[in-house]
N, C-alpha and C. Protein backbone atom coordinates (compact mmCIF):
# COMPACT_ATOMS: atom_id res chain seq x y z
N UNK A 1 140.66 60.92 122.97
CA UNK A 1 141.32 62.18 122.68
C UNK A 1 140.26 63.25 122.83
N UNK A 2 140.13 64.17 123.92
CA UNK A 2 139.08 64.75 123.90
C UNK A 2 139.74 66.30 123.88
N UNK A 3 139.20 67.32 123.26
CA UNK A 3 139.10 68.55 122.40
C UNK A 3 138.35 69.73 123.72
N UNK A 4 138.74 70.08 124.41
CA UNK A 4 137.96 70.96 125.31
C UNK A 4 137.61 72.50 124.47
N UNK A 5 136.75 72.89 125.06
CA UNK A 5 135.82 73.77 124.20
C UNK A 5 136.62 75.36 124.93
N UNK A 6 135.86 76.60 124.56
CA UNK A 6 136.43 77.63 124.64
C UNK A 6 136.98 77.70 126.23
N UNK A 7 136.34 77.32 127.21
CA UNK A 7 136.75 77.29 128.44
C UNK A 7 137.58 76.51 128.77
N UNK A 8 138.24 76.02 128.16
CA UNK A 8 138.97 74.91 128.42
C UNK A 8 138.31 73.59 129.48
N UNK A 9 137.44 72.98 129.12
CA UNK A 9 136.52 72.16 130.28
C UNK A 9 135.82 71.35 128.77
N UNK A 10 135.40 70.38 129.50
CA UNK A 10 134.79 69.38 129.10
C UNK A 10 133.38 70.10 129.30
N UNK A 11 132.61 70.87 129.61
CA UNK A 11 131.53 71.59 129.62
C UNK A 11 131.30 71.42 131.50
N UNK A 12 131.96 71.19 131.85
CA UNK A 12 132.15 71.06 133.21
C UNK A 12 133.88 71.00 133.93
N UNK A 13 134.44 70.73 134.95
CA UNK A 13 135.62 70.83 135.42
C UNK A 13 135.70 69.33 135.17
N UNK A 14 137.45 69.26 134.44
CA UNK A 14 137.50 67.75 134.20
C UNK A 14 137.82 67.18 135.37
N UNK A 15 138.19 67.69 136.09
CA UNK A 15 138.40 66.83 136.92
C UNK A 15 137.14 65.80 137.36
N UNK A 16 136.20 66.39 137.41
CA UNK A 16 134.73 66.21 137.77
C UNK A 16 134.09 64.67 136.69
N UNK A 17 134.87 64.97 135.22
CA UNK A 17 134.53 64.77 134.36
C UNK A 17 135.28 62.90 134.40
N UNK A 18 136.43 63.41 134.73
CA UNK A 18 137.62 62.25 134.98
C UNK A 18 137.04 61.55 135.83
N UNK A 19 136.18 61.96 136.73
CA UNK A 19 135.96 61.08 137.75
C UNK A 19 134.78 59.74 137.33
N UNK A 20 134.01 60.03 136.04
CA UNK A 20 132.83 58.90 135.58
C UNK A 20 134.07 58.46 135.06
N UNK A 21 135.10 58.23 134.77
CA UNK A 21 135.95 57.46 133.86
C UNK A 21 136.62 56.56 134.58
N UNK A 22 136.57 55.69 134.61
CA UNK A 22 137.19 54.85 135.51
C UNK A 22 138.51 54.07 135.07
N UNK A 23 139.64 54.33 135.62
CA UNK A 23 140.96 54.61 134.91
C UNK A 23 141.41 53.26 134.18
N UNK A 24 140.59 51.76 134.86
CA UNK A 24 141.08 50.50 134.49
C UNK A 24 140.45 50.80 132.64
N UNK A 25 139.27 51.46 132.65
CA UNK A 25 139.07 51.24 130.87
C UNK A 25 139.42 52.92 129.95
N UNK A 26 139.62 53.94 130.81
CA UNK A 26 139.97 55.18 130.00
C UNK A 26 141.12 55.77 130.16
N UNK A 27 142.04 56.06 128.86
CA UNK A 27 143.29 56.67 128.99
C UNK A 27 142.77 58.17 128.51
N UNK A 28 142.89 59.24 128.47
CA UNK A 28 142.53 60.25 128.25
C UNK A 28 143.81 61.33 127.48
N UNK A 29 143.73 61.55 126.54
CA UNK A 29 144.97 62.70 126.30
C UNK A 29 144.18 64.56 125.95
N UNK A 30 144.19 64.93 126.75
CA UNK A 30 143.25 66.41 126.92
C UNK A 30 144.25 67.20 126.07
N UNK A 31 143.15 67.63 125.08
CA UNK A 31 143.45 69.32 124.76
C UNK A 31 142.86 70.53 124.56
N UNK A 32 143.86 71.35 124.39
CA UNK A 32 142.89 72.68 124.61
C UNK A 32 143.45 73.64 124.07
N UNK A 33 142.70 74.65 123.13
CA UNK A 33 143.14 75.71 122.22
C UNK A 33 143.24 76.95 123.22
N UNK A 34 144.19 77.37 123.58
CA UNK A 34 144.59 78.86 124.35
C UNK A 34 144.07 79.34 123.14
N UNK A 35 144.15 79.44 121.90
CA UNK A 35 144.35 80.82 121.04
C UNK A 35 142.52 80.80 120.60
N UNK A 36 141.63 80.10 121.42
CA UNK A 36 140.24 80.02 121.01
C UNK A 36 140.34 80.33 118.95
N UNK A 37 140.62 79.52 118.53
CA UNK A 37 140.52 79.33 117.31
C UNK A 37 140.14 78.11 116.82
N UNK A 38 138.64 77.46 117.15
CA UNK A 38 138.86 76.21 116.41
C UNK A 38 139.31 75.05 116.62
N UNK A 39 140.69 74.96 117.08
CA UNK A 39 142.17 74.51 116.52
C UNK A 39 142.85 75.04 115.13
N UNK A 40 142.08 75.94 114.81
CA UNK A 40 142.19 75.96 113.53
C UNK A 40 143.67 76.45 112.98
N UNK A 41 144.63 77.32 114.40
CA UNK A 41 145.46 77.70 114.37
C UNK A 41 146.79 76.60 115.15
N UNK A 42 146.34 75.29 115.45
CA UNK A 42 147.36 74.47 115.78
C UNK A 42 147.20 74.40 117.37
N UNK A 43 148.10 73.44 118.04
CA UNK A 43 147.77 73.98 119.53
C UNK A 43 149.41 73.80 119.97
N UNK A 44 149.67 74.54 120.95
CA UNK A 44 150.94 74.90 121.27
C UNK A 44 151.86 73.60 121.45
N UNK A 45 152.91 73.41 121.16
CA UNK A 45 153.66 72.50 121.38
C UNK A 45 153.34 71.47 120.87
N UNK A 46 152.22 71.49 119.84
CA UNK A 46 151.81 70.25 118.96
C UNK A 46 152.23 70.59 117.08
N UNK A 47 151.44 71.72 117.26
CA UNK A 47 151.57 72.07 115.63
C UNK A 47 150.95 73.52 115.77
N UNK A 48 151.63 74.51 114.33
CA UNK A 48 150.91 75.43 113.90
C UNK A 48 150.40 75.38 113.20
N UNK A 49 149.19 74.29 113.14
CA UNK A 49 148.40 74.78 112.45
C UNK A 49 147.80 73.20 112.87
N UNK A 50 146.14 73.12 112.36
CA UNK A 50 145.45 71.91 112.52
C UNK A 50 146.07 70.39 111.98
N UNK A 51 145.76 70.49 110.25
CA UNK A 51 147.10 69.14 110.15
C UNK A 51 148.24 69.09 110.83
N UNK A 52 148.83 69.73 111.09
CA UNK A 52 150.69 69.67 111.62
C UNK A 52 149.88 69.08 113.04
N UNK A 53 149.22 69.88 113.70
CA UNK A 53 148.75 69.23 115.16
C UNK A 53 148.22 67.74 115.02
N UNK A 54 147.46 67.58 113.64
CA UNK A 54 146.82 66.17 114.29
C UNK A 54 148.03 64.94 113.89
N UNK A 55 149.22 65.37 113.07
CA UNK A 55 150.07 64.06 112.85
C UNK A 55 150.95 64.01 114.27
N UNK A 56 150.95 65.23 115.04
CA UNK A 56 151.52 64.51 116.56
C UNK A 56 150.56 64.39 117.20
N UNK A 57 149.40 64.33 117.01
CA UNK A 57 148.38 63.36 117.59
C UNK A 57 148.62 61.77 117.27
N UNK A 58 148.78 61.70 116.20
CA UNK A 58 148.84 60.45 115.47
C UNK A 58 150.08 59.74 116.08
N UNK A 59 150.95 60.43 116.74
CA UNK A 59 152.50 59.66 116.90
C UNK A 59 152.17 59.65 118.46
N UNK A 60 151.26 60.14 119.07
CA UNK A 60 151.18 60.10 120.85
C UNK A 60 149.69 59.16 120.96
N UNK A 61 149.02 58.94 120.09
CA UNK A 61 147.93 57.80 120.23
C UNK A 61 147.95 56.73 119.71
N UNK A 62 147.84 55.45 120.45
CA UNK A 62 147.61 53.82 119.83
C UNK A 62 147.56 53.86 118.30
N UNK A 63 147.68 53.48 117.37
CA UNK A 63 146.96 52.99 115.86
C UNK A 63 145.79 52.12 116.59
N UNK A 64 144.35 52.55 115.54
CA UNK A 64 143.40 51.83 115.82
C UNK A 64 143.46 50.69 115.97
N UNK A 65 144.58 49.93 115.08
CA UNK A 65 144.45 48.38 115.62
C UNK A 65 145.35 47.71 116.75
N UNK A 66 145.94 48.94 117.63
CA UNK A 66 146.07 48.30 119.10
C UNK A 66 145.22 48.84 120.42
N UNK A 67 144.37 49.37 119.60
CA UNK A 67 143.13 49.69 120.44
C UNK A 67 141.98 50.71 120.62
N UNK A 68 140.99 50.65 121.20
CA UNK A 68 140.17 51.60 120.55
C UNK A 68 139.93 53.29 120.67
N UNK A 69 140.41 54.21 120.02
CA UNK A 69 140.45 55.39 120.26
C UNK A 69 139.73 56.11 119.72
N UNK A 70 138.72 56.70 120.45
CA UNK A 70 137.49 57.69 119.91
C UNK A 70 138.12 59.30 120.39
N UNK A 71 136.93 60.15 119.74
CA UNK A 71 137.85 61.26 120.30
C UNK A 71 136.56 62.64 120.64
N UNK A 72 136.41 63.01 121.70
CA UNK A 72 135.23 63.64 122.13
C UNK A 72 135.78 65.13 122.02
N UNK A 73 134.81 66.11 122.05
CA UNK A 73 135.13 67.16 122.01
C UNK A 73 133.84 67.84 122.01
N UNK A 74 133.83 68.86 122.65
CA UNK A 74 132.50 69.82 123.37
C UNK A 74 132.88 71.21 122.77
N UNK A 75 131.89 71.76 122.08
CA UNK A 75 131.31 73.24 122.17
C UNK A 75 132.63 73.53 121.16
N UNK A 76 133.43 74.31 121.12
CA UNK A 76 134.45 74.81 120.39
C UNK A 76 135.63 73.48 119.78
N UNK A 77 135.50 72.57 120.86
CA UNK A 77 136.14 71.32 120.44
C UNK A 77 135.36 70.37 119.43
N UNK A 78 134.53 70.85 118.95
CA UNK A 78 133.53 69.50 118.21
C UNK A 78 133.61 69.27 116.99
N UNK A 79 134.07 70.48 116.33
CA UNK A 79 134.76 70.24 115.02
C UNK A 79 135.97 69.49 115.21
N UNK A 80 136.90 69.81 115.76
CA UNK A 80 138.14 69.23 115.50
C UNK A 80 138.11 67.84 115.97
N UNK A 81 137.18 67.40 116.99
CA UNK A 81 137.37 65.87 117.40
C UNK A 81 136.62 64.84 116.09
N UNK A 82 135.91 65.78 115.02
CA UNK A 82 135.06 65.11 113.78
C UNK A 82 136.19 64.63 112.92
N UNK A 83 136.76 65.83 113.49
CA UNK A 83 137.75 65.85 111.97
C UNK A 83 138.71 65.35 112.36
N UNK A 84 139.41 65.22 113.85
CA UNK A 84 140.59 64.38 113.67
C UNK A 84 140.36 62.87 113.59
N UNK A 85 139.15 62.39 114.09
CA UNK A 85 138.74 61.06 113.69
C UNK A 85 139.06 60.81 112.64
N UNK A 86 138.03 61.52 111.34
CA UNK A 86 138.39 61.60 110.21
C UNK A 86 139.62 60.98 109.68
N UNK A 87 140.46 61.94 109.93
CA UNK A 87 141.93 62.00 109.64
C UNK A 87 142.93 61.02 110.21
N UNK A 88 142.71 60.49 111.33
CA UNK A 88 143.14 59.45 112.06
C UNK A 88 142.89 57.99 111.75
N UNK A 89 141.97 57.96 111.33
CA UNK A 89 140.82 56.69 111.01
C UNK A 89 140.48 55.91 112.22
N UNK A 90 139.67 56.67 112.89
CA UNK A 90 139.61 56.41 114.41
C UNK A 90 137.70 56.22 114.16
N UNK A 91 137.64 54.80 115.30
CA UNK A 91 135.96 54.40 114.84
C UNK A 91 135.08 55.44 115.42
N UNK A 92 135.42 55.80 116.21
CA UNK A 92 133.91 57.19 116.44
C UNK A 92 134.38 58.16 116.87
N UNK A 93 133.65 59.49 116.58
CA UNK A 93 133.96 61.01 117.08
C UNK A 93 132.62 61.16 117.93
N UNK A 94 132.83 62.08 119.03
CA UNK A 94 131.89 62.40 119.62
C UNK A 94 131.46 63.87 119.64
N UNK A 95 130.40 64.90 119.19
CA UNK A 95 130.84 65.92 119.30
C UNK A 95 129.74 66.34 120.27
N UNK A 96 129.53 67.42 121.20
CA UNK A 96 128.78 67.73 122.42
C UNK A 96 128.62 69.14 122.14
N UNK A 97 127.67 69.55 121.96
CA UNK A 97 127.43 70.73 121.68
C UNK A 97 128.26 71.69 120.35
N UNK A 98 129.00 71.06 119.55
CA UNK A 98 130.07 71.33 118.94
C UNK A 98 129.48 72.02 117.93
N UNK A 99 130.27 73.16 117.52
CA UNK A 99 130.77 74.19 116.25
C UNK A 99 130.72 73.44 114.96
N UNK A 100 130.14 73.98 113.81
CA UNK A 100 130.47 73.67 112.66
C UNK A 100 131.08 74.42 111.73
N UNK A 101 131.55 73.63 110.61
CA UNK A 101 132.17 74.68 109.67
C UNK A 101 132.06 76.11 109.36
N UNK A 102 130.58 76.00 109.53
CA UNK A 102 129.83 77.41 109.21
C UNK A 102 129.98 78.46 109.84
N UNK A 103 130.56 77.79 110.97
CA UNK A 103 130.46 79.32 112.06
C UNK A 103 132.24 80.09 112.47
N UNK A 104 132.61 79.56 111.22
CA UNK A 104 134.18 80.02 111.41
C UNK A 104 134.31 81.59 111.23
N UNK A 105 133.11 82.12 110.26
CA UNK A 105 133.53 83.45 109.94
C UNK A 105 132.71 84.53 111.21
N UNK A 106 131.86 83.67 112.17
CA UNK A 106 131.04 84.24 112.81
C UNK A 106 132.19 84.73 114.12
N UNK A 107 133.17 84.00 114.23
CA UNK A 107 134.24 84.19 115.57
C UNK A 107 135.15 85.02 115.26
N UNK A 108 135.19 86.12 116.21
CA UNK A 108 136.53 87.16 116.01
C UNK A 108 137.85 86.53 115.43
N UNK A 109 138.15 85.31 116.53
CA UNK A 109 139.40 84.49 116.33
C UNK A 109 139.77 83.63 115.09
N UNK A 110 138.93 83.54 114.49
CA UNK A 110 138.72 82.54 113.08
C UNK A 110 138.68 83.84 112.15
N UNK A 111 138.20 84.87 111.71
CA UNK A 111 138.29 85.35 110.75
C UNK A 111 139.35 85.38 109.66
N UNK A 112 138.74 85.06 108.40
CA UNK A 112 140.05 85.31 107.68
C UNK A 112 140.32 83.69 107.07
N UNK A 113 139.50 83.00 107.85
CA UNK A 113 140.52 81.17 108.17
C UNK A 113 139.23 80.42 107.58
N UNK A 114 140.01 79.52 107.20
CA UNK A 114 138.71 78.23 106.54
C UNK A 114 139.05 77.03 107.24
N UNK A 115 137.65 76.61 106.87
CA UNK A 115 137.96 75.35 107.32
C UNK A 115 137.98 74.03 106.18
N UNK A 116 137.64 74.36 104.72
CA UNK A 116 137.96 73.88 103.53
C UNK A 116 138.51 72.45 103.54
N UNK A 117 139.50 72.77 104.68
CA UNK A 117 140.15 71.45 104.76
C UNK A 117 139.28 69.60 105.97
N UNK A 118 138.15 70.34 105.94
CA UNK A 118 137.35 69.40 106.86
C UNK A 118 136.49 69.10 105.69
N UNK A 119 135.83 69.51 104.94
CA UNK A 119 135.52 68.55 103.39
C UNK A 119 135.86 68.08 102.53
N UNK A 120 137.03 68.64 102.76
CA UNK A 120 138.01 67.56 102.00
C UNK A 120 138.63 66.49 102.88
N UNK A 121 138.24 66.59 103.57
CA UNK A 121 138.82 65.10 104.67
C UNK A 121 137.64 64.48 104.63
N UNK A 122 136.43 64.75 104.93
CA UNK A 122 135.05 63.58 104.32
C UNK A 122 135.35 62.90 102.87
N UNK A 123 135.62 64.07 101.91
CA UNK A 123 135.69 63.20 100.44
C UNK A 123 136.42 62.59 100.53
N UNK A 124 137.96 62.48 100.89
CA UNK A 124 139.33 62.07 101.16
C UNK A 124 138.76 60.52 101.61
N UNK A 125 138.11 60.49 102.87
CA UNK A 125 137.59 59.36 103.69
C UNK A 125 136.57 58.78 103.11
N UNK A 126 135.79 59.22 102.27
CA UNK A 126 134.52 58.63 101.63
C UNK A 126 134.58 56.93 101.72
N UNK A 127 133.51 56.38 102.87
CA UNK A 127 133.65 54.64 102.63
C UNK A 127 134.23 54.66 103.63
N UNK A 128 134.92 55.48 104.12
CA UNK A 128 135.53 54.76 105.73
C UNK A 128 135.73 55.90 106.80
N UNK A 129 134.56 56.35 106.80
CA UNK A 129 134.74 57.86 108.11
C UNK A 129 134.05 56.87 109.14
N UNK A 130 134.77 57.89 110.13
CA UNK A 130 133.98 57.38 111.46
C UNK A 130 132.69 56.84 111.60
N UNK A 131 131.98 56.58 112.82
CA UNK A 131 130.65 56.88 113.33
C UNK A 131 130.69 58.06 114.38
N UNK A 132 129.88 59.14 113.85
CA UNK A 132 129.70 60.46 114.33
C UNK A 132 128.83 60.50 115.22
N UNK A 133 128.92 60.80 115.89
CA UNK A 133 127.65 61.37 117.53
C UNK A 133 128.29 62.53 117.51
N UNK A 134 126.18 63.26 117.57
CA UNK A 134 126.29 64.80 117.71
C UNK A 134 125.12 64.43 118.58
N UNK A 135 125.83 65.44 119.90
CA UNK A 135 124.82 65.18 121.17
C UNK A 135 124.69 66.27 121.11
N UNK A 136 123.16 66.90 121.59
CA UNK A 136 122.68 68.36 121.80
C UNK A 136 121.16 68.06 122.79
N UNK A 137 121.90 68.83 123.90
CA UNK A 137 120.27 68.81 124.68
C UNK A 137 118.54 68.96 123.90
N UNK A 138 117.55 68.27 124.19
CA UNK A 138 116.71 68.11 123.66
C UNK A 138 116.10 69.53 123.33
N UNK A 139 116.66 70.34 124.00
CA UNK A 139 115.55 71.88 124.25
C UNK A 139 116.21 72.65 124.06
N UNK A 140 117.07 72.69 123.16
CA UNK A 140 118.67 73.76 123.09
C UNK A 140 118.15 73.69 121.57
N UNK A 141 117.80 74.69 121.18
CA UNK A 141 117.44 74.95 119.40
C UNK A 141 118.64 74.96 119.14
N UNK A 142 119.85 75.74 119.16
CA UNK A 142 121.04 76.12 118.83
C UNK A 142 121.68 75.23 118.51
N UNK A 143 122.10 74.23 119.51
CA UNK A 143 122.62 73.16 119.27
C UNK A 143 122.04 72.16 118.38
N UNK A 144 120.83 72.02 118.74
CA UNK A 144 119.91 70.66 117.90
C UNK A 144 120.41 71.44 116.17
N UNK A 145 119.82 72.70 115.75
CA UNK A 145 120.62 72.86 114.32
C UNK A 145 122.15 72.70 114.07
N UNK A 146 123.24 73.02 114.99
CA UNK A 146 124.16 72.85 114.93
C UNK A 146 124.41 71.66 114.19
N UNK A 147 123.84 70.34 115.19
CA UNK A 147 124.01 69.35 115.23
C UNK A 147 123.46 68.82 113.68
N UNK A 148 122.23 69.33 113.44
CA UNK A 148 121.30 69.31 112.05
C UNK A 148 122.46 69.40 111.03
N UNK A 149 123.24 70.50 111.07
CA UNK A 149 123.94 70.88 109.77
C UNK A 149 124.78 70.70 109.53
N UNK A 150 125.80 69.76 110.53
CA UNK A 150 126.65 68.58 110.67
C UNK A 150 126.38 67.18 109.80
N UNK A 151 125.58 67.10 110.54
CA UNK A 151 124.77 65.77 109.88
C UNK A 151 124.17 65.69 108.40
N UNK A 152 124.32 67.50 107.91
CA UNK A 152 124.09 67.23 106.50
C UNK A 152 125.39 66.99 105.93
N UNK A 153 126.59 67.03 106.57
CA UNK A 153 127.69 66.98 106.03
C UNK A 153 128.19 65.68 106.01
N UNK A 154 127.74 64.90 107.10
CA UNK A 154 128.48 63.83 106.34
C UNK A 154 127.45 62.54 107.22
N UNK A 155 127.54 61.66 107.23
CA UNK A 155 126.98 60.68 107.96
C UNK A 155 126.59 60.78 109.32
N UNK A 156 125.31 60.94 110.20
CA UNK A 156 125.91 60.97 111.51
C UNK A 156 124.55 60.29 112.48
N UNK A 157 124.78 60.45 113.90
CA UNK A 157 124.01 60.00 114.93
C UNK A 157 123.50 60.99 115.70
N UNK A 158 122.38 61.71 115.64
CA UNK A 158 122.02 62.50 116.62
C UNK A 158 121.55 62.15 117.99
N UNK A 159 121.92 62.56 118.97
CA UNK A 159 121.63 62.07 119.95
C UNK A 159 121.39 63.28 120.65
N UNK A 160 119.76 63.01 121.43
CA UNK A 160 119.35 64.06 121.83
C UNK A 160 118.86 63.76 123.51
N UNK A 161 119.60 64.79 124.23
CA UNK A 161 119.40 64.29 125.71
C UNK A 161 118.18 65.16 125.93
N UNK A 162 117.18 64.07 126.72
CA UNK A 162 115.63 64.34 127.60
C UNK A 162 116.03 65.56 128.31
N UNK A 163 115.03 66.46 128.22
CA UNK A 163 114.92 67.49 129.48
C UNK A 163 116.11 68.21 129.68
N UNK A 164 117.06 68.48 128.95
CA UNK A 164 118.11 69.30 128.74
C UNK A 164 117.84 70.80 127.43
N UNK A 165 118.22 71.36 128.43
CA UNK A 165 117.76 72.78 127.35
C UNK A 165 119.49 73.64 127.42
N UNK A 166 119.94 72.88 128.09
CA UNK A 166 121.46 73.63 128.43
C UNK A 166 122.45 73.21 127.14
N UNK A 167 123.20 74.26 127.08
CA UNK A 167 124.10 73.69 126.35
C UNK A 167 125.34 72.74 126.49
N UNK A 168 125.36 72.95 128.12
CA UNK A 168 125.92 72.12 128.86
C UNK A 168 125.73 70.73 129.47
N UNK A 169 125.45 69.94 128.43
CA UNK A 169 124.57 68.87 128.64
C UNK A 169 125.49 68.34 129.29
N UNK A 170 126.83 67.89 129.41
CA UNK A 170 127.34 66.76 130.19
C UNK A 170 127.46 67.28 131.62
N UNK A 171 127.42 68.50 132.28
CA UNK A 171 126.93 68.95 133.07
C UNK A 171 125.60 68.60 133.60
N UNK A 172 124.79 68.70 133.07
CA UNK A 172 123.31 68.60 133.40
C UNK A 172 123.25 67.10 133.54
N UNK A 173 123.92 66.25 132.67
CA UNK A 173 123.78 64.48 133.03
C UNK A 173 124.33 64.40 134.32
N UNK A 174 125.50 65.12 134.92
CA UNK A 174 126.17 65.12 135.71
C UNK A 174 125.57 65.23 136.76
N UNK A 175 124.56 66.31 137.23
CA UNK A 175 123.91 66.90 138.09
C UNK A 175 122.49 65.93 138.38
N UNK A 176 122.63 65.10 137.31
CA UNK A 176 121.11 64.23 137.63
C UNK A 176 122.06 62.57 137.70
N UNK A 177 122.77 62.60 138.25
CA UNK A 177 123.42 61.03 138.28
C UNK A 177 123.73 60.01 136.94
N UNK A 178 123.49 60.27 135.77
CA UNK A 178 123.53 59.97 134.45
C UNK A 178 124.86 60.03 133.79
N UNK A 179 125.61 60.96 134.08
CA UNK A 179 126.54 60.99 132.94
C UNK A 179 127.65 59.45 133.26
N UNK A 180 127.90 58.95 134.22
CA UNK A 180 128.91 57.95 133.82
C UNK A 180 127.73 56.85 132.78
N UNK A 181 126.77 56.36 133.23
CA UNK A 181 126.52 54.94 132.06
C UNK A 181 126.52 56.25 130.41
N UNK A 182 126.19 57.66 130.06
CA UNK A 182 125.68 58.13 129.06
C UNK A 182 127.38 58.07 128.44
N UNK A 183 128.67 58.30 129.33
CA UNK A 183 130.29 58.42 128.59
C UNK A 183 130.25 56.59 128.32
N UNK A 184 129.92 55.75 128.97
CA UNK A 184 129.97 54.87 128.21
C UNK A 184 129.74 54.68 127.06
N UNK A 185 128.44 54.54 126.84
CA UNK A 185 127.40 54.60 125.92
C UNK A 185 127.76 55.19 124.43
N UNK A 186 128.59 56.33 124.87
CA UNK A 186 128.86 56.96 123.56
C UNK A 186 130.49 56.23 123.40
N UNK A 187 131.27 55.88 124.88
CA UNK A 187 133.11 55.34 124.37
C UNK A 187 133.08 54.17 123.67
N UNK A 188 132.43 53.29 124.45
CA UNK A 188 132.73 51.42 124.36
C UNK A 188 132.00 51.43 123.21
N UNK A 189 132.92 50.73 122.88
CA UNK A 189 132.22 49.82 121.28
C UNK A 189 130.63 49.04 121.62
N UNK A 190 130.25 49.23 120.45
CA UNK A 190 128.75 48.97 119.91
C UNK A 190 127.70 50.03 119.70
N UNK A 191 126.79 49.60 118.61
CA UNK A 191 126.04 50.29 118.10
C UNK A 191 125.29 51.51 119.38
N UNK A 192 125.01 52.60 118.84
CA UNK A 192 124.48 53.74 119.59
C UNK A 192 123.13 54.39 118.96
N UNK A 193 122.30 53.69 119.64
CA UNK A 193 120.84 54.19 118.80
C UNK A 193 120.94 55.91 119.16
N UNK A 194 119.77 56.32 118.50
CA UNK A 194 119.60 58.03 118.41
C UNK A 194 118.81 57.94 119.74
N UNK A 195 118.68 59.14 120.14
CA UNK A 195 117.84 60.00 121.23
C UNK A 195 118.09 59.09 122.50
């Protein structure tokens, strides 16, 4: 279930993106916030508002125990793919450059809006949250704290890509022949060391 960020893109053109995925092991269900909010405001034809959106998530994706559904999300998408894991009880979230709580009051489009309801879905889950990956290019300060102040929130995996200063890291794996074994690495089951 992957969460596209303000551009609507995977930090690159999905199509581009679709193409390391190789269709015999990835089903993909893409979304994307027109109203650049987060999700915080629901996404069209799903829900108004974030919970209402993620229980028709819940009715258009497998239950974890007919198979494995992680849920990625880049840059503006990275909160919500934490948190719909969360909420889903789905074994890993991936987040890529992703937004944290903190920066809700910093966006024109969020003002006004909390996100309240993403710590209370850690306590809610306490003992059985995901496994979190927060990827941030090695040389991207921005992100690497992003990623930092995530990880004070709840359990997580930092993963920090070599020689990337972009924020566009799955781009930049892209451009150096890397990114299909690195979407593995983070989809298929088994442990995911740091860096």
């Amino acid at each position: 279930v992957a969460f596209t960020g303000d551009a609507h893109r995977l930090m690159m053109p999905i199509s581009l993106l679709l193409q390391q995925c190789p269709a015999d092991r990835y089903e993909m269900l893409m979304l994307s916030d027109f109203r650049r909010s987060l999700y915080l405001r629901g996404i069209d034809g799903l829900g108004s508002d974030f919970p209402e959106t993620l229980e028709r998530i819940r009715m258009l994706v497998p239950a974890p125990s007919e198979g494995r559904v992680v849920t990625l999300g880049t840059s503006a998408g990275g909160l919500a793919a934490i948190w719909a894991a969360i909420e889903l009880g789905l074994p890993r979230a991936v987040s890529v450059g992703g937004v944290t709580p903190d920066e809700i009051g910093e966006q024109v489009q969020t003002q006004g809006m909390s996100a309240s309801g993403f710590d209370e879905a850690i306590r809610r889950n306490a003992g059985h949250l995901p496994e979190v990956l927060l990827v941030s290019g090695e040389q991207n300060a921005r992100d690497s704290r992003k990623a930092q102040s995530m990880a004070g929130r709840l359990p997580a995996t930092l993963i920090s890509v070599p020689d990337c200063a972009n924020h566009n890291v799955l781009h930049a794996l892209w451009s150096r022949g890397e990114l299909r074994p690195f979407l593995a690495r983070l989809m298929e089951p088994g442990a995911v060391s740091q860096g």
